[in-house]
Every structure is written in C-alpha cells, then in structure tokens.
Protein backbone atom coordinates (compact mmCIF):
# COMPACT_ATOMS: atom_id res chain seq x y z
CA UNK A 1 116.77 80.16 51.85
CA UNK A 2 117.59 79.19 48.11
CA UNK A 3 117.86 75.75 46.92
CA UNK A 4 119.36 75.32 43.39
CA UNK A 5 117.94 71.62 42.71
CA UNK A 6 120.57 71.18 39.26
CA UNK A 7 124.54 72.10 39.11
CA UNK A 8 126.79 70.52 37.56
CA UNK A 9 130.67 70.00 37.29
CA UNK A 10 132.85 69.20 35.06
CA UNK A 11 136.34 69.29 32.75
CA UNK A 12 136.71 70.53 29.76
CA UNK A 13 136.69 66.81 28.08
CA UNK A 14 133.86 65.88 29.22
CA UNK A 15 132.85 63.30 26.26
CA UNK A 16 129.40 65.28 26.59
CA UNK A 17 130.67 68.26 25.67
CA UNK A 18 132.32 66.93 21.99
CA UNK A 19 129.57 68.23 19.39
CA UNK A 20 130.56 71.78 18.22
CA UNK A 21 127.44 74.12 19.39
CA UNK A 22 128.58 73.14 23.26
CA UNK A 23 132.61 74.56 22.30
CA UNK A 24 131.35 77.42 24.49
CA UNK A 25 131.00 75.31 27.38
CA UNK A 26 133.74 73.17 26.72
CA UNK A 27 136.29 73.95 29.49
CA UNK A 28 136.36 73.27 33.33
CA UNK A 29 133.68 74.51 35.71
CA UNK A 30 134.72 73.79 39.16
CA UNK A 31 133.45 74.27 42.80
CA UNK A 32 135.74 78.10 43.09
CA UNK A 33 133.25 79.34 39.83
CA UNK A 34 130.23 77.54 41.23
CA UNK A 35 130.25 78.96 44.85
CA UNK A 36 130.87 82.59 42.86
CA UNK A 37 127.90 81.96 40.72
CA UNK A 38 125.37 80.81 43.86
CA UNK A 39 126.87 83.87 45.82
CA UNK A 40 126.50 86.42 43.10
CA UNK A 41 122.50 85.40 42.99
CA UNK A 42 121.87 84.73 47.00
CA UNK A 43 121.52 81.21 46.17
CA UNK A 44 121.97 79.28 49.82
CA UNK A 45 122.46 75.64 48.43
CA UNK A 46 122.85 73.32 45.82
CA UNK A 47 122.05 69.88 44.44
CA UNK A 48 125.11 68.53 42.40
CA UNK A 49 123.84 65.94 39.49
CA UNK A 50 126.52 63.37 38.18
CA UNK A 51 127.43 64.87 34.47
CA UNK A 52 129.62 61.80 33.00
CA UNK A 53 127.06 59.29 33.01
CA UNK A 54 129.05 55.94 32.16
CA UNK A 55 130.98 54.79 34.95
CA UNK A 56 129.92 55.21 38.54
CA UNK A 57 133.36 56.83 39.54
CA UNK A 58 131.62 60.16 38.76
CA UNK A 59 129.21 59.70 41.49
CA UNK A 60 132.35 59.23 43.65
CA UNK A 61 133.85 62.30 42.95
CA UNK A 62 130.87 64.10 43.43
CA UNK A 63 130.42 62.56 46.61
CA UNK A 64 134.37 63.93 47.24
CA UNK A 65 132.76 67.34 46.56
CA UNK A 66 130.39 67.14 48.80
CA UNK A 67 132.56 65.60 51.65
CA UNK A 68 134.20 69.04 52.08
CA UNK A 69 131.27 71.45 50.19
CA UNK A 70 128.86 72.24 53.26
CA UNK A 71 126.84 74.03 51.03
CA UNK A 72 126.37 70.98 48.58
CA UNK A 73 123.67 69.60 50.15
CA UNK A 74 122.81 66.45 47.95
CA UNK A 75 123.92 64.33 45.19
CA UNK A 76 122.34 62.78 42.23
CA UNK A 77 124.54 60.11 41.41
CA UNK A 78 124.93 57.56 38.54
CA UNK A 79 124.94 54.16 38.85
CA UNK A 80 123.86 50.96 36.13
CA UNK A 81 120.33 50.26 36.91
CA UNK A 82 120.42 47.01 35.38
CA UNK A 83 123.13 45.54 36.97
CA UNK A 84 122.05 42.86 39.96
CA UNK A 85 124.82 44.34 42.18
CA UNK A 86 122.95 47.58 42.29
CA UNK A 87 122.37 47.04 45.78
CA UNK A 88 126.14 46.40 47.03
CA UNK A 89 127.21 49.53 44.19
CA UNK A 90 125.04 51.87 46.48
CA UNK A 91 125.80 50.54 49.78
CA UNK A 92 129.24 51.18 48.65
CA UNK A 93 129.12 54.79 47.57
CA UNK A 94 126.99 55.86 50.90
CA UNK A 95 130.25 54.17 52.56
CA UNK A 96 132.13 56.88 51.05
CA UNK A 97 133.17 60.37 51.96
CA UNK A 98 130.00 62.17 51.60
CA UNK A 99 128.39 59.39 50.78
CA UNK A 100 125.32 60.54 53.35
CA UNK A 101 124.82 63.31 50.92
CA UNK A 102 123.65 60.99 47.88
CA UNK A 103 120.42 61.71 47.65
CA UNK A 104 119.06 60.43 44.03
CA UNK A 105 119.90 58.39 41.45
CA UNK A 106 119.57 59.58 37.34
CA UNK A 107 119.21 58.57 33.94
CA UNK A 108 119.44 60.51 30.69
CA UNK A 109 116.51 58.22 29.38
CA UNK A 110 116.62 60.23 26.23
CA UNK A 111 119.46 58.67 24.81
CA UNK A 112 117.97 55.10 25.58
CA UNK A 113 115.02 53.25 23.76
CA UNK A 114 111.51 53.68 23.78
CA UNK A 115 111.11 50.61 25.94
CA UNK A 116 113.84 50.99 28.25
CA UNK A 117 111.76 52.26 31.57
CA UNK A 118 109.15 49.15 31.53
CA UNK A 119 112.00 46.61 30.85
CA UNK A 120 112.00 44.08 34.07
CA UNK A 121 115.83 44.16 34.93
CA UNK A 122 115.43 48.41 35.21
CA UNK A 123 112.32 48.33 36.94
CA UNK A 124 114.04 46.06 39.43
CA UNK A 125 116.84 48.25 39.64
CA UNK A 126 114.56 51.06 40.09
CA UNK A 127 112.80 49.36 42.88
CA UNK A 128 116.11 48.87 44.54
CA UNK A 129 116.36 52.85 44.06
CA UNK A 130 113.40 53.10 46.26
CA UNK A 131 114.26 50.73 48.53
CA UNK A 132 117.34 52.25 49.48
CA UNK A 133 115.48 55.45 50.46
CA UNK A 134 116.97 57.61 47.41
CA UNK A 135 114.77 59.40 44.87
CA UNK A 136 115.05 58.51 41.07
CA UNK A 137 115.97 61.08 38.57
CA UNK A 138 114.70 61.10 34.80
CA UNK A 139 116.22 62.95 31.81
CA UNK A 140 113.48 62.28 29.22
CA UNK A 141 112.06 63.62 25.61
CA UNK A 142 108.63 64.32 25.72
CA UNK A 143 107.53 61.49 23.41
CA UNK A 144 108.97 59.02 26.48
CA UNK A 145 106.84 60.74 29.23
CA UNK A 146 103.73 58.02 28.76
CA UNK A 147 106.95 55.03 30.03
CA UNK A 148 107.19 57.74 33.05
CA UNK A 149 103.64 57.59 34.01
CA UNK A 150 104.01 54.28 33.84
CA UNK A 151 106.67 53.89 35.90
CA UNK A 152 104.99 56.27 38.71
CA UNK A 153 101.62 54.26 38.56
CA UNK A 154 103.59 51.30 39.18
CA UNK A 155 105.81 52.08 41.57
CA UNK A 156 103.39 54.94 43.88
CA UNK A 157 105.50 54.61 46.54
CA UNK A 158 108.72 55.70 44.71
CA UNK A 159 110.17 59.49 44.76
CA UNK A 160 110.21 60.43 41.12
CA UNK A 161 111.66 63.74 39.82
CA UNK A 162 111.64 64.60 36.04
CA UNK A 163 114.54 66.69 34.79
CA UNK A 164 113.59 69.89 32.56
CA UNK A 165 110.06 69.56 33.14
CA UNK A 166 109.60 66.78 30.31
CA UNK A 167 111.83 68.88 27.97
CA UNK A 168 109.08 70.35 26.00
CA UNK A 169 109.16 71.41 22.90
CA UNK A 170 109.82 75.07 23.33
CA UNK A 171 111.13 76.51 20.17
CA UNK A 172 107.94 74.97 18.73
CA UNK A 173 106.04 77.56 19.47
CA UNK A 174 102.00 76.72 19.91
CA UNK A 175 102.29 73.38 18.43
CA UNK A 176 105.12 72.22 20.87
CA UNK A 177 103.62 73.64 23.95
CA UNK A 178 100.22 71.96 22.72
CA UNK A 179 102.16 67.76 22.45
CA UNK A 180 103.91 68.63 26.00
CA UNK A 181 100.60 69.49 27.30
CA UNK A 182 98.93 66.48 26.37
CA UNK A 183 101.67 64.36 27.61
CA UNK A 184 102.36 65.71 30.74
CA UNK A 185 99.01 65.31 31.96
CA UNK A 186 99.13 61.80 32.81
CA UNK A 187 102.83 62.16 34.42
CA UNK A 188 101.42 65.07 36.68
CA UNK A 189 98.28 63.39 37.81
CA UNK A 190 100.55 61.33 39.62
CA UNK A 191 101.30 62.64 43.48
CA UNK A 192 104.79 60.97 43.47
CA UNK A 193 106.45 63.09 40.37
CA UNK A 194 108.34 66.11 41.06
CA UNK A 195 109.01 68.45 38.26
CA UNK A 196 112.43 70.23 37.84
CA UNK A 197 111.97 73.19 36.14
CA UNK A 198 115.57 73.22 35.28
CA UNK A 199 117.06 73.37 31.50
CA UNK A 200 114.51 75.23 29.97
CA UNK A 201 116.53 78.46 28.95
CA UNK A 202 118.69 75.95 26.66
CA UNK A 203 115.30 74.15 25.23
CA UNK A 204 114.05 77.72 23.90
CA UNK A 205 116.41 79.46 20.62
CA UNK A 206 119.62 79.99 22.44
CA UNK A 207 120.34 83.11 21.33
CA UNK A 208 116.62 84.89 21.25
CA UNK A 209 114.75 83.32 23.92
CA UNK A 210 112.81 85.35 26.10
CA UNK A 211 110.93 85.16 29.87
CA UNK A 212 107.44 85.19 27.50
CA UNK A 213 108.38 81.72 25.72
CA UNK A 214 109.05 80.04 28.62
CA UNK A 215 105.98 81.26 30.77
CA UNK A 216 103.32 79.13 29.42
CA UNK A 217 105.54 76.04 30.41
CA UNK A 218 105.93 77.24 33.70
CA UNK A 219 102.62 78.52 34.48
CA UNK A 220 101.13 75.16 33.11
CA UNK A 221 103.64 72.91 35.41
CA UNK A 222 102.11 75.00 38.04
CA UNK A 223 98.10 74.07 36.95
CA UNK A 224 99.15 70.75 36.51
CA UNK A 225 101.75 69.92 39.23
CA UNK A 226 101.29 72.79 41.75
CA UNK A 227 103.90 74.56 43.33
CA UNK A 228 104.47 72.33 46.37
CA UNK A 229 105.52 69.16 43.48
CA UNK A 230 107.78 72.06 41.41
CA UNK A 231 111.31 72.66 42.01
CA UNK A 232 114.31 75.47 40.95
CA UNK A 233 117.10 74.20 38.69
CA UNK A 234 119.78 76.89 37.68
CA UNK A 235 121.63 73.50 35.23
CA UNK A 236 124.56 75.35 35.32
CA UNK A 237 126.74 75.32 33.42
CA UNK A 238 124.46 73.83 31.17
CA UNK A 239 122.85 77.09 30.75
CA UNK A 240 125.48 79.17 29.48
CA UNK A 241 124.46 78.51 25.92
CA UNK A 242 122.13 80.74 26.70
CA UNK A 243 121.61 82.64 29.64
CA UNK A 244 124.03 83.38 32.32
CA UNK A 245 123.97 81.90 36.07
CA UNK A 246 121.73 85.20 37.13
CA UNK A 247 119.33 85.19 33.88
CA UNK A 248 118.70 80.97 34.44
CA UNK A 249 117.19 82.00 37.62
CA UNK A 250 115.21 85.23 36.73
CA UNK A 251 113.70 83.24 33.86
CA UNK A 252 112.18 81.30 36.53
CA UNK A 253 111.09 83.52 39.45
CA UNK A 254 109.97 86.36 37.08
CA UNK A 255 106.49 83.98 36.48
CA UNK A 256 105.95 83.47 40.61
CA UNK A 257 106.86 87.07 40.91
CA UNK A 258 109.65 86.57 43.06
CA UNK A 259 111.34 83.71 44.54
CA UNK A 260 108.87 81.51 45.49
CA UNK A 261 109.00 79.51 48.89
CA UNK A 262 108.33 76.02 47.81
CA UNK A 263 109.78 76.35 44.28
CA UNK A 264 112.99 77.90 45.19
CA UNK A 265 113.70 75.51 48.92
CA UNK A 266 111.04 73.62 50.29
CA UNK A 267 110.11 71.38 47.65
CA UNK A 268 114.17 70.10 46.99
CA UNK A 269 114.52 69.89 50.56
CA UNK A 270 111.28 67.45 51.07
CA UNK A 271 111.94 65.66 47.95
CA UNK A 272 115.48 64.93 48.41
CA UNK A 273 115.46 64.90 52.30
CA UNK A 274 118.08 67.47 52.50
CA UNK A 275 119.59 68.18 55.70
CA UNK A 276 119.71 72.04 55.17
CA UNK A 277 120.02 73.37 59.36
CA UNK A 278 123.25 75.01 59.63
CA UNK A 279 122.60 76.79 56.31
CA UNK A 280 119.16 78.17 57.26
CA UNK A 281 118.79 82.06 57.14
CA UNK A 282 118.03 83.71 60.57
CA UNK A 283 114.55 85.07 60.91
C-alpha cells in the first residue's frame, strides 16, 4: 500500500495563505478533491497535518475528518506546547470524534526564535507529547536543526519527525546543499528522528525545478537517515505552486526507482502507529 505522510486542508482564508505568490492556492481544498488526488496516483492512505496553527479548534476539525474519512489514517494536530494544561487539552481532543486517530503533534518552529526548542516550559510540553504516546512534528529552517538535535539527544525516547527534510536550501544550488549537509548530520545520527521528505518541490524554483535538483537531497537523506527512518509526503496542496498532486510524488519515487516499501508505507505506519488493516492491499 501507499501512505501519503503530509495533506492538508483548508479554506480559501486561510490567514496562511494572505501573501500574494500563494493567490494560486488561495481557495478551498476539501476531502471530495483530496480523495480524487490520492485515487488518481494509487495512493492508499493519508496523514492529515493541522494547517491553521493558532487555535487548537483546527485539530478538532481535523479530527471531524477523520471520524468519517476511513482512509485518513492519522492526524497531526496543533496544540500550545507551553501551556501547563497541555495534558487535559490532549486528553480532551482523543475524547473526540476521531480523536483515536491523532497521532502527532506539530510546530512550524520556523516562525519562532532561535531558542524556542531548549526553552524549559516547551521541553516540558514536549515531554508531555511523549508521554501521551504521540509523535512530535517539527517545521524548521535549516539554521534551527542544531536546537533539533538537541532536542532528540535529550529526549531519546521521544518519536521525532522533521517536516521537509530540514528544508534545505535547494535553489542554492552547491552551496545550499553543502550548509544542509553539515547540519543534518548531527539530527540524523540520532535513531529517534524521522525525516519527511515532504515540501521539497516548493523549496526548489517553482516554476523550473526539476527531479535532478532535488536528487542529491534525497539520495543524501537516504546515506544519512536510511530508508527505514524516511517517509513520503505529497504536502498537498502545498505543492501546487509547483508541481501537481502526481508530479509531488514522482519527484520522489523517481530516485528509489519506484515506490519504495518503507518510504512510501512502512515507515508512516511504524512511526505514527497507524492502524492501516482494513485498507491493506490483497496479496
């Protein structure tokens, strides 16, 4: 089967969506378009990631999606990690329809300080994270991946996934794929960090990218992480800017030759504990 580990939905005002180079994307993308997109590529499954970000009503809703979406089979919510109620916040959305299916939490660390992943109220809330049995999710820029090596080395026990790979630097050319390198090592070397590969058609020029600028970031995730720490992310609709649903995942597959087993199923199902049976493929 085929896992996509990063959809989104969302309406069309979507405070996310208000600087003028995402007007493409700004309109609704519901479940109806979604389901057409995964069927149109074979894709079995899907992960649906939280795209508001500011209240944890969004995880809610996504939770509603998932309630009555058999083929949603996880959520990566949003809630405040700093907030001491953490604990009751989560034990209220897994009370919710769908709530079984919350499987992560996120943050778009990119838009917060240097400091923010070593600051004692966010570990804790991070720790509560673990605790609760859910994974943690990291949006980062590449300059903050040292605070997520941190993070892993102190908290080993902790499933970490890092959105977009560590955004690299792609339209950088030698130079960018050089500064990733170096500071992705340390995040790799540690065995509880998954890597999405997700995003990365929208980190190379939008309109001129091409399967040979994003190979040497993929190929290198796979020297550094392996394939059974790597996972599929289509981040639709994200990835409209620049590739369609079909061309997200080709970008992808075309440097494992195919759809591989781990990347494209097994890793997203072991890293988010999906529950994945009724949607398995006959031998």
């Amino acid at each position: 089967m085929i896992v996509d580990a990063h959809v989104q939905l969302w309406s069309a005002d979507n405070r996310r969506l208000a600087a003028a180079e995402y007007a493409p994307i700004r309109r609704d993308h519901g479940v109806g378009e979604l389901k057409a997109q995964l069927n149109e590529s074979e894709v079995d499954a899907c992960v649906l990631v939280e795209a508001a970000g500011v209240t944890s009503a969004e995880t809610t809703r996504c939770l509603e999606v998932a309630a009555w979406t058999p083929w949603v089979v996880g959520v990566v919510g949003w809630a405040p990690l700093a907030d001491p109620d953490l604990g009751e916040i989560l034990g209220k959305h897994r009370a919710e329809p769908g709530g079984h299916r919350l499987v992560a939490l996120h943050e778009r660390v990119y838009e917060l300080p240097e400091d923010y992943l070593d600051r004692p109220a966010v570990r804790a809330g991070l720790a509560t994270v673990a605790e609760c049995g859910l994974a943690i999710e990291l949006a980062v820029r590449a300059e903050q991946l040292p605070s997520v090596a941190r993070l892993a080395q102190a908290m080993p026990h902790a499933r970490i996934v890092l959105q977009q790979a560590g955004s690299p630097w792609v339209t950088g050319g030698v130079e960018g794929l050089t500064e990733w390198q170096w500071e992705i090592a340390p995040v790799a070397a540690c065995d509880n960090v998954r890597a999405k590969l997700s995003g990365l058609v929208t980190l190379a020029h939008w309109d001129r990218w091409s399967v040979d600028d994003l190979r040497p970031y993929v190929e290198h995730a796979v020297q550094v992480f392996g394939v059974r720490r790597l996972m599929f992310g289509s981040d639709w609709p994200m990835c409209r800017l620049a590739a369609t649903y079909a061309e997200a995942l080709r970008a992808i597959s075309w440097p494992f030759g195919g759809l591989h087993p781990d990347v494209f199923a097994a890793t997203a199902v072991s890293t988010y504990q999906l529950d994945v049976g009724e949607l398995a493929r006959p031998v």
